[in-house]
Protein backbone atom coordinates (compact mmCIF):
# COMPACT_ATOMS: atom_id res chain seq x y z
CA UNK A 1 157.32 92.82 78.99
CA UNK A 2 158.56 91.70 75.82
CA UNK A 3 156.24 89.89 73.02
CA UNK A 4 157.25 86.04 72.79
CA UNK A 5 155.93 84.27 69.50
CA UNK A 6 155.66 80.61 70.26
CA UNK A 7 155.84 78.88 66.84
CA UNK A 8 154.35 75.30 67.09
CA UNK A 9 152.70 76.15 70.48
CA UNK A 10 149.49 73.61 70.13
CA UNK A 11 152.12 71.17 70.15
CA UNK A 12 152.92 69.18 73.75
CA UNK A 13 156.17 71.70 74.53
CA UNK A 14 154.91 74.46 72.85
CA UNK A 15 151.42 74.41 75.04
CA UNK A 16 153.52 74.03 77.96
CA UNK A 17 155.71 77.38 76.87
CA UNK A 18 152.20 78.96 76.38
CA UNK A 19 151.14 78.67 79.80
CA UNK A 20 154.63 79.43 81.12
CA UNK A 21 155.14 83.05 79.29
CA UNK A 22 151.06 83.79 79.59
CA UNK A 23 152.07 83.13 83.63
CA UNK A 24 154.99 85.14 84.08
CA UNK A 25 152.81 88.07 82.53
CA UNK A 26 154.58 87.91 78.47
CA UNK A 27 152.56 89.43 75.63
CA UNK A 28 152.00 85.85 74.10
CA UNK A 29 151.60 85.13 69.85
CA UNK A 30 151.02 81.44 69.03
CA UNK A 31 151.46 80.66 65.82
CA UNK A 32 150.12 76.71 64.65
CA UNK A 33 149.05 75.62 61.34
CA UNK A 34 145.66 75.61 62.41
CA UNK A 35 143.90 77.79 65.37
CA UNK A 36 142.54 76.21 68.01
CA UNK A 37 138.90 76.22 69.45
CA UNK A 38 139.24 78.34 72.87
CA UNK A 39 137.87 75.43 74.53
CA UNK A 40 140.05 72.75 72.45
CA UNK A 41 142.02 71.00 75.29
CA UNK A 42 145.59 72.54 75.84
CA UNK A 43 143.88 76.13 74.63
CA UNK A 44 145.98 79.12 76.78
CA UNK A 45 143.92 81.30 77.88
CA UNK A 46 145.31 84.69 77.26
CA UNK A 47 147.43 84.07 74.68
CA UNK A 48 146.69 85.40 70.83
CA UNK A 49 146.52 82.18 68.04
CA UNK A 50 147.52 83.03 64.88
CA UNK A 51 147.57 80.41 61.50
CA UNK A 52 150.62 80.16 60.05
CA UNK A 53 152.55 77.60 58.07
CA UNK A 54 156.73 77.45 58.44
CA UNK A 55 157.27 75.20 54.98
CA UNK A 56 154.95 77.36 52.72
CA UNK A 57 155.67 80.75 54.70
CA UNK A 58 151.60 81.57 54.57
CA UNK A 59 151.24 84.03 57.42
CA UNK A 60 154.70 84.18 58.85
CA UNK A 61 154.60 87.96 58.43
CA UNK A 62 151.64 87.85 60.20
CA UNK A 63 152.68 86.48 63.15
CA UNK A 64 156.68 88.02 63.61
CA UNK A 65 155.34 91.15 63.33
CA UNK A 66 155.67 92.96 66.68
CA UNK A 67 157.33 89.86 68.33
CA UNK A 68 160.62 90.68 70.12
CA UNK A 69 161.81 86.95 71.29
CA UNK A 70 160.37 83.71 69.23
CA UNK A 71 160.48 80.37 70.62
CA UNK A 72 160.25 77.54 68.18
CA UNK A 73 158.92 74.38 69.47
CA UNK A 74 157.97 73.21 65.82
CA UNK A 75 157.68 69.67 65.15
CA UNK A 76 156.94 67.38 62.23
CA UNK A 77 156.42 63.57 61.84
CA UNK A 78 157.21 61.38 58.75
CA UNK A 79 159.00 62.93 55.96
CA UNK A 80 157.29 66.29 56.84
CA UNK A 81 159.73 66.74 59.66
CA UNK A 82 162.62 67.61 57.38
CA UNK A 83 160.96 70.49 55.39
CA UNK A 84 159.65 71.28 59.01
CA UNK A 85 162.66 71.63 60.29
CA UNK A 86 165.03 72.85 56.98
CA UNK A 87 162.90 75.05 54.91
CA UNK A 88 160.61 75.98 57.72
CA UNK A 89 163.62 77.15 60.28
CA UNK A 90 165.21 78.98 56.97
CA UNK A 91 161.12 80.80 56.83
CA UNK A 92 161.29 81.50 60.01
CA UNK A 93 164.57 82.65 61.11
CA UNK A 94 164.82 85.03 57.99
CA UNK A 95 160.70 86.69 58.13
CA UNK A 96 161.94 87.02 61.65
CA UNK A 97 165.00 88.86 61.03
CA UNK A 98 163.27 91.22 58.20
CA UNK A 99 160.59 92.18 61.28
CA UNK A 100 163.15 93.05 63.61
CA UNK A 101 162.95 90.03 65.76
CA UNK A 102 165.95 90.17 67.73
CA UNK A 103 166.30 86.62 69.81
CA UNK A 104 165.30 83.11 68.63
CA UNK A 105 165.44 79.78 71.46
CA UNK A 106 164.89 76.61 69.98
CA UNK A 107 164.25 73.12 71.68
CA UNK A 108 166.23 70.18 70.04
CA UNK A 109 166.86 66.90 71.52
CA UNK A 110 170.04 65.86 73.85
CA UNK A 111 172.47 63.58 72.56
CA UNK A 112 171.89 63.93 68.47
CA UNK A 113 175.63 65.09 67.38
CA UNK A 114 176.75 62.42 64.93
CA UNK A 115 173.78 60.57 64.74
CA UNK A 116 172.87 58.90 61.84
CA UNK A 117 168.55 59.01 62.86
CA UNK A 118 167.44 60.49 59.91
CA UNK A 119 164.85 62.78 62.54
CA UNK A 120 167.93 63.95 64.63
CA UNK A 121 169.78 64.92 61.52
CA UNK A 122 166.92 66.79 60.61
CA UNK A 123 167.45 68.58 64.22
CA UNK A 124 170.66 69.38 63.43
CA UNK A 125 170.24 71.06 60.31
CA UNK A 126 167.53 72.78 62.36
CA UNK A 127 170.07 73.81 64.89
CA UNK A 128 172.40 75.43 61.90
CA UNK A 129 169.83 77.14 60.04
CA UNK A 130 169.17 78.86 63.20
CA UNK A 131 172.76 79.62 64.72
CA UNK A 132 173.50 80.71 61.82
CA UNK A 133 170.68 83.64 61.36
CA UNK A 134 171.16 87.13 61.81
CA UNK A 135 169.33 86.09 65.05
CA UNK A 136 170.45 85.96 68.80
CA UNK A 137 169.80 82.24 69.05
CA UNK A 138 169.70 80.00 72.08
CA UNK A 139 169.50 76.02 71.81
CA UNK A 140 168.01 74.10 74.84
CA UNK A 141 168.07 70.31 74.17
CA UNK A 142 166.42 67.96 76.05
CA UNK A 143 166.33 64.55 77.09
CA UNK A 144 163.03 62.46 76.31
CA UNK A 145 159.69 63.41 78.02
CA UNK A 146 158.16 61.97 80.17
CA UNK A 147 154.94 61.44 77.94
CA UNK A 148 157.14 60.24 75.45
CA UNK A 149 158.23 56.94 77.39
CA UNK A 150 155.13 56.55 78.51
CA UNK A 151 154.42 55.91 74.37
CA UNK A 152 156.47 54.16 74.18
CA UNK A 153 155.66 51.59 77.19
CA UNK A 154 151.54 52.00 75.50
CA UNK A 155 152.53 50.67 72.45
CA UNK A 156 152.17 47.23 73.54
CA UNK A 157 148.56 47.66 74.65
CA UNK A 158 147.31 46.11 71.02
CA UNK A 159 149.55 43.12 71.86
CA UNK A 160 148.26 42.87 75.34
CA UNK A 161 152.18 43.86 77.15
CA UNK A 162 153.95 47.15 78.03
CA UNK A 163 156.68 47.36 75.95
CA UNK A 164 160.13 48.76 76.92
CA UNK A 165 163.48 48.96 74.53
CA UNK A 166 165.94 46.19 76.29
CA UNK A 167 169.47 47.26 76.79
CA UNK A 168 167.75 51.13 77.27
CA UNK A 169 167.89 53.88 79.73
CA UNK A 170 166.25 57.12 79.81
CA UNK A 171 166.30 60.32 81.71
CA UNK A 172 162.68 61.23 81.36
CA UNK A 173 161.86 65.25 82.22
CA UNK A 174 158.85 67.05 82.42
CA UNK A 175 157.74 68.93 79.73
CA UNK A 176 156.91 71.78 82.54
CA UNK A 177 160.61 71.48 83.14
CA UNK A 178 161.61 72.53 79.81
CA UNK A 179 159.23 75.38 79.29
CA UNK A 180 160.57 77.21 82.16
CA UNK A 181 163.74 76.85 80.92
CA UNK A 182 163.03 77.82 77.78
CA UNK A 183 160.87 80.95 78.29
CA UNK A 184 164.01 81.53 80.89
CA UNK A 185 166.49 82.05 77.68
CA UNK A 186 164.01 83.81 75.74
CA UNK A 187 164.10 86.14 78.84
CA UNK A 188 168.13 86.46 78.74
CA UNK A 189 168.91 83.26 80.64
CA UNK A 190 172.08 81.46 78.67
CA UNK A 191 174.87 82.38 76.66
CA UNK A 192 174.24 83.92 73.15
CA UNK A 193 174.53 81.35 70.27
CA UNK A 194 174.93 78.92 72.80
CA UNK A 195 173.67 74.84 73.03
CA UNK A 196 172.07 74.12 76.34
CA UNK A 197 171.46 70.81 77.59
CA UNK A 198 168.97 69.52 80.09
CA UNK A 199 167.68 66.21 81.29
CA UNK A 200 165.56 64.91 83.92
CA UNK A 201 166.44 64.40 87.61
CA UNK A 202 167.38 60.54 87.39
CA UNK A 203 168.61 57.97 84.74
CA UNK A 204 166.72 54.67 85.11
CA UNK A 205 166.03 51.70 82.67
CA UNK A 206 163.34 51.33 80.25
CA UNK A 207 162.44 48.21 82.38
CA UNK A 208 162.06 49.64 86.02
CA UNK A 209 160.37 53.11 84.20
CA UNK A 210 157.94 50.82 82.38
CA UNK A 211 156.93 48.46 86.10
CA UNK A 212 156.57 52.25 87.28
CA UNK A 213 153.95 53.17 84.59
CA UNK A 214 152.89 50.07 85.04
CA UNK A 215 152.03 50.38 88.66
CA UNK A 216 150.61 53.63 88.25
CA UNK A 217 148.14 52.67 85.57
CA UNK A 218 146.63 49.38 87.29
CA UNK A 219 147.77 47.17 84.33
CA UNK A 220 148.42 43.57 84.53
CA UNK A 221 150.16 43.19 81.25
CA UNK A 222 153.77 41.89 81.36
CA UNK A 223 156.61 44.11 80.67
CA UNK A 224 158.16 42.98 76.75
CA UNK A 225 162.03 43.98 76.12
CA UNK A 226 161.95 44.69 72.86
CA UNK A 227 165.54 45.29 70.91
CA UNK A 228 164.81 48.04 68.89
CA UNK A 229 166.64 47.88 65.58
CA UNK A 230 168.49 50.53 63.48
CA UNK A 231 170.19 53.91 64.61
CA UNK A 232 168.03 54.83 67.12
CA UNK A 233 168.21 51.60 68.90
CA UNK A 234 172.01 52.12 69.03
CA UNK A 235 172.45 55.28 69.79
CA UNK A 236 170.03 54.81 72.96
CA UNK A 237 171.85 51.58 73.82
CA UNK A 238 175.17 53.52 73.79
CA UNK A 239 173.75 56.04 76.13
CA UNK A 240 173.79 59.03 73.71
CA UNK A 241 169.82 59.93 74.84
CA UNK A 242 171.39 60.59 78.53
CA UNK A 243 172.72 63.97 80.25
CA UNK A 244 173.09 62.81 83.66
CA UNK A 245 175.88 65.88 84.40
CA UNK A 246 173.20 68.57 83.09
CA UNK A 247 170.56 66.76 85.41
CA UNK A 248 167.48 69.11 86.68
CA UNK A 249 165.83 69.07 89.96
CA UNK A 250 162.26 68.78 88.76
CA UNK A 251 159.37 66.93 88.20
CA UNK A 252 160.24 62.96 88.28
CA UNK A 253 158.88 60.36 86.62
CA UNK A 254 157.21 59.12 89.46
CA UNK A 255 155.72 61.83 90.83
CA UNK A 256 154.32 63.11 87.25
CA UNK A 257 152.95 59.30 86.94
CA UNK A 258 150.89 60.13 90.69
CA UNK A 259 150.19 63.48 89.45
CA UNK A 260 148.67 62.35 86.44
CA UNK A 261 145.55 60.82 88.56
């Protein structure tokens, strides 16, 4: 079986990859910032944890060496996310390629051509850095997570309501959802420097998601709309976050809510 380096695989998506390629029987490499405990929640038994750092390069050698596939579920917040996602990708894609690595998949985000989000431009330069290695590259973008709504709809709790973005519809997917598809192209699955897109198995609004979540979690706290300003608000009003016509048959939002207890 081939080696698979997850890069960022602590991370929500990457643990989920983790499990996915340790299941299917993959020679597994994690490589984080920072190793985990092996009995630190979201700890994969059976893979191999490795430190290494994408922006400063500080054991990227390390942990390419001997991989045949890398999938790079990398993430960064604040203004961290763009050297995360510039300068580390350019790291990574080019140790990679001096190893001998010989295919790259990388999750991105559905619906972030053109947009102005200075976190999904940061994604796209992501995106070029790595279709344009020396790498056999596959993009999978997704639509949001399912724990990511559910953020959003807990932000409110300080407030005392459950807030959900008015004018708003997601397509929420399971993070399980993605992992298979992604350990799928590391595997072969996909055209060669190709841009995949997946989204969950329904659109619905931010409103009926957020009584869902709601329901689930016992809460009496009113649902808020809540007009969320600047480019993300618009490009989510406009529908850009949606893929309805690359919809999977997994894991809805509903049923992860009930599987959550």
């Amino acid at each position: 079986m081939p080696r698979v380096l997850v890069v960022g695989g602590t991370g929500l998506a990457g643990r989920a990859v983790t499990a996915d390629a340790v299941a299917r029987g993959h020679d597994v490499v994690v490589a984080s910032r920072r190793v985990p405990d092996d009995d630190a929640p979201g700890y994969v038994t059976g893979a191999v944890y490795v430190a290494a750092d994408l922006v400063s390069g500080a054991g990227l050698e390390e942990a390419v060496d001997g991989a045949d596939v890398l999938i790079d579920a990398s993430n960064g917040a604040g203004r961290r996310a763009a050297h995360v996602f510039a300068t580390g990708a350019m790291n990574l894609v080019q140790t990679a390629a001096r190893f001998g690595v010989g295919r790259a998949v990388l999750l991105s985000i559905a619906g972030i051509d053109d947009a102005r989000y200075p976190y999904y431009r940061a994604k796209l330069a992501q995106e070029r850095i790595h279709l344009d290695s020396a790498l056999e590259t596959r993009i999978v973008r997704a639509t949001q997570f399912h724990d990511f709504v559910t953020a959003i709809f807990e932000r409110g709790r300080r407030f005392g309501t459950v807030t959900a973005p008015s004018g708003t519809r997601f397509q929420p997917i399971a993070v399980d959802d993605v992992a298979r598809v992604l350990v799928d192209a590391a595997e072969g699955a996909g055209e060669p420097n190709g841009i995949v897109t997946i989204g969950g198995p329904r659109v619905e609004s931010a409103r009926s998601l957020a009584r869902q979540w709601k329901q689930a979690s016992g809460t009496r706290r009113p649902v808020l709309p809540v007009r969320l300003t600047g480019p993300l608000g618009s490009a989510w009003r406009a529908g850009r976050n949606l893929a309805p016509e690359h919809a999977l048959d997994g894991l809805g939002y509903d049923a992860w809510l009930g599987a959550r207890d």
